[in-house]
Protein backbone atom coordinates (compact mmCIF):
# COMPACT_ATOMS: atom_id res chain seq x y z
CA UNK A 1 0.00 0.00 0.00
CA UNK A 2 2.76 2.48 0.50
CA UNK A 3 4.37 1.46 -2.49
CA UNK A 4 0.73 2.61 -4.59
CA UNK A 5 0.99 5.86 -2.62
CA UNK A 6 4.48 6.84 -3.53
CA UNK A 7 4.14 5.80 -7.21
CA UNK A 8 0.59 8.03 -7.22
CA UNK A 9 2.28 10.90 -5.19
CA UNK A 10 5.45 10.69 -7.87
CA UNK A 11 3.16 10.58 -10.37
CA UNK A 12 0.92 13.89 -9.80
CA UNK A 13 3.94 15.60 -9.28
CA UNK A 14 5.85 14.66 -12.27
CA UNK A 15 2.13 15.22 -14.40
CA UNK A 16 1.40 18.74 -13.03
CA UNK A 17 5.01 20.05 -11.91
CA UNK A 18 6.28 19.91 -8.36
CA UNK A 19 5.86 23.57 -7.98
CA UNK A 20 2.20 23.26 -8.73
CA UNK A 21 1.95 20.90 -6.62
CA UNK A 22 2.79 23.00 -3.54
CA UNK A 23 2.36 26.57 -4.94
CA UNK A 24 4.84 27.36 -5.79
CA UNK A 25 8.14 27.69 -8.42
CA UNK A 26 7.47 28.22 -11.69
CA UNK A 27 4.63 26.95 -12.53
CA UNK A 28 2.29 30.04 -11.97
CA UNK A 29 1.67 29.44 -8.17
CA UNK A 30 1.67 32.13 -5.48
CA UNK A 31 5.06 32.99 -4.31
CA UNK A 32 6.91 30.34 -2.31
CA UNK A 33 8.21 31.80 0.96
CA UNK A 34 11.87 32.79 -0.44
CA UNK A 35 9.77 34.98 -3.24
CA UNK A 36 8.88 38.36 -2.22
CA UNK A 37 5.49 39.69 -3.23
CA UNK A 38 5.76 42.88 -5.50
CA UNK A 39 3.40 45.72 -3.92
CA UNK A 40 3.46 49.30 -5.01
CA UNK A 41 5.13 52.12 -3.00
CA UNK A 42 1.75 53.03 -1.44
CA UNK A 43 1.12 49.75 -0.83
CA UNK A 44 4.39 48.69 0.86
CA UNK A 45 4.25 52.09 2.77
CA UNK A 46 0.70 50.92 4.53
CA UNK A 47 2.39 47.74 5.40
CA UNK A 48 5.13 49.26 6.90
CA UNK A 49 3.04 51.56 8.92
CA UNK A 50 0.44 49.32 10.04
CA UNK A 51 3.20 47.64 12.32
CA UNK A 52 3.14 50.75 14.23
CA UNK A 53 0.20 49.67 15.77
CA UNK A 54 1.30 46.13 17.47
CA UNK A 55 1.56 46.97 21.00
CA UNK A 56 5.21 46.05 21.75
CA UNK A 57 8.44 47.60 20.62
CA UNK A 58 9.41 44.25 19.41
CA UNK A 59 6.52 43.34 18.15
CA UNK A 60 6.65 46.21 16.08
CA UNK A 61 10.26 45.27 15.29
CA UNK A 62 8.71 42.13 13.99
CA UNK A 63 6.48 43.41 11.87
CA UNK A 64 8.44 45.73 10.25
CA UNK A 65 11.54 42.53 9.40
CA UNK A 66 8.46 40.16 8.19
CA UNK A 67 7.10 43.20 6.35
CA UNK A 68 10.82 43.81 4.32
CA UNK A 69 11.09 39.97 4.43
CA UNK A 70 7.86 39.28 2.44
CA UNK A 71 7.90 42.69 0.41
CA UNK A 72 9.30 44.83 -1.89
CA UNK A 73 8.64 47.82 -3.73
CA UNK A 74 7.49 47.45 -7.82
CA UNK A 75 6.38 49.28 -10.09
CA UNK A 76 2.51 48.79 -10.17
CA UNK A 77 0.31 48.23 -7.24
CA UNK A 78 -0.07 44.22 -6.19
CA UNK A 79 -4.22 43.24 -6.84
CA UNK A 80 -4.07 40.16 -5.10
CA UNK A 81 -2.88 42.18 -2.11
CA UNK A 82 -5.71 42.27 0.57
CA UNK A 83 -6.37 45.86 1.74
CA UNK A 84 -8.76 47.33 3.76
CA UNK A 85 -10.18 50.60 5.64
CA UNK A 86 -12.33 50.70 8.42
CA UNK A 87 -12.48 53.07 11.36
CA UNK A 88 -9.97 55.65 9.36
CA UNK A 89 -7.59 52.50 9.43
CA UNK A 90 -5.71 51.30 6.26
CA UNK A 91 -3.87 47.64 6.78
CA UNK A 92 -2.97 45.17 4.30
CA UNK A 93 -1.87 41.75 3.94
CA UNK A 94 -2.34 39.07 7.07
CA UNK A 95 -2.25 40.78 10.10
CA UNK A 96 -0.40 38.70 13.28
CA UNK A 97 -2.78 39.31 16.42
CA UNK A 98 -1.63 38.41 19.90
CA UNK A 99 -3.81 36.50 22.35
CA UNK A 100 -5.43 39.68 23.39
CA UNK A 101 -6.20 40.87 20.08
CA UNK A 102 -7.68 37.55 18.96
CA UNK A 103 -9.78 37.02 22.11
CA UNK A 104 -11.30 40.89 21.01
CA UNK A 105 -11.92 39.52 17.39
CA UNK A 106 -14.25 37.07 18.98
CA UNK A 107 -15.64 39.14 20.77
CA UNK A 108 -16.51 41.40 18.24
CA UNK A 109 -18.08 39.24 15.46
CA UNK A 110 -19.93 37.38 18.68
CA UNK A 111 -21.66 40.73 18.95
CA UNK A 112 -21.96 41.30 15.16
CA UNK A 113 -19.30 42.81 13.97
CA UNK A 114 -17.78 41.25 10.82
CA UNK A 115 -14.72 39.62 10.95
CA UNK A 116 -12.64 41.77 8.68
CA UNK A 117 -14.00 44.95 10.74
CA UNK A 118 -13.17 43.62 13.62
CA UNK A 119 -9.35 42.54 13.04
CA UNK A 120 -8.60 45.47 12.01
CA UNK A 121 -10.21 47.16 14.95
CA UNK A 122 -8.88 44.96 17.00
CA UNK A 123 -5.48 45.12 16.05
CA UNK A 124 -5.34 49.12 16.15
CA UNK A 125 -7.29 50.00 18.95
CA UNK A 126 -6.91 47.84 21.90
């Protein structure tokens, strides 16, 4: 039986590329975690400022190093880049929430809030 499962595994991955296989490489996937994402200077400017609102100094300090990590300036602004407003608040990307911040998230959208509104709430306010 493992045998079948190696030869079926080898298989798909020869057939559709190992890259599409995990999403990455060259076969059109989303960038593999040694890729950085191409955002535009707005774009990569939000990012940077958002980590201004974790509530540590090194938490901030580890936004900003996954931020330069995962990003860098291009020419045109990224679409698949998730951005959003709410409460005068601009973040993008996946936002990194500490215990307290996640226990307010459920909070929130317990009481009716959406989800999205209430990360970013969340994250900047309290």
């Amino acid at each position: 039986m493992k045998r079948i499962t190696t030869v079926v595994v080898l298989a798909t991955m020869t057939m559709f590329g190992t890259g599409a296989m995990f999403g990455t490489g060259a076969a059109g996937g989303p960038p593999g975690q040694e890729e950085k994402q191409s955002v535009s200077k707005d774009q990569y400017r939000i990012l940077i400022g958002q980590c201004r609102y974790a509530d540590t100094t090194k938490e901030q300090e580890d936004c900003r190093a996954r931020v330069e990590e995962k990003y860098e300036v291009g020419a045109r602004p990224n679409p698949h880049l998730d951005c959003r407003t709410y409460s005068g608040v601009t973040v993008c990307g996946v936002l990194k929430l500490n215990d307290r911040e996640q226990q307010c998230v459920r909070e929130s959208v317990d009481s009716g809030l959406t989800y999205r509104r209430s990360e970013v709430e969340c994250y900047a306010f309290r």
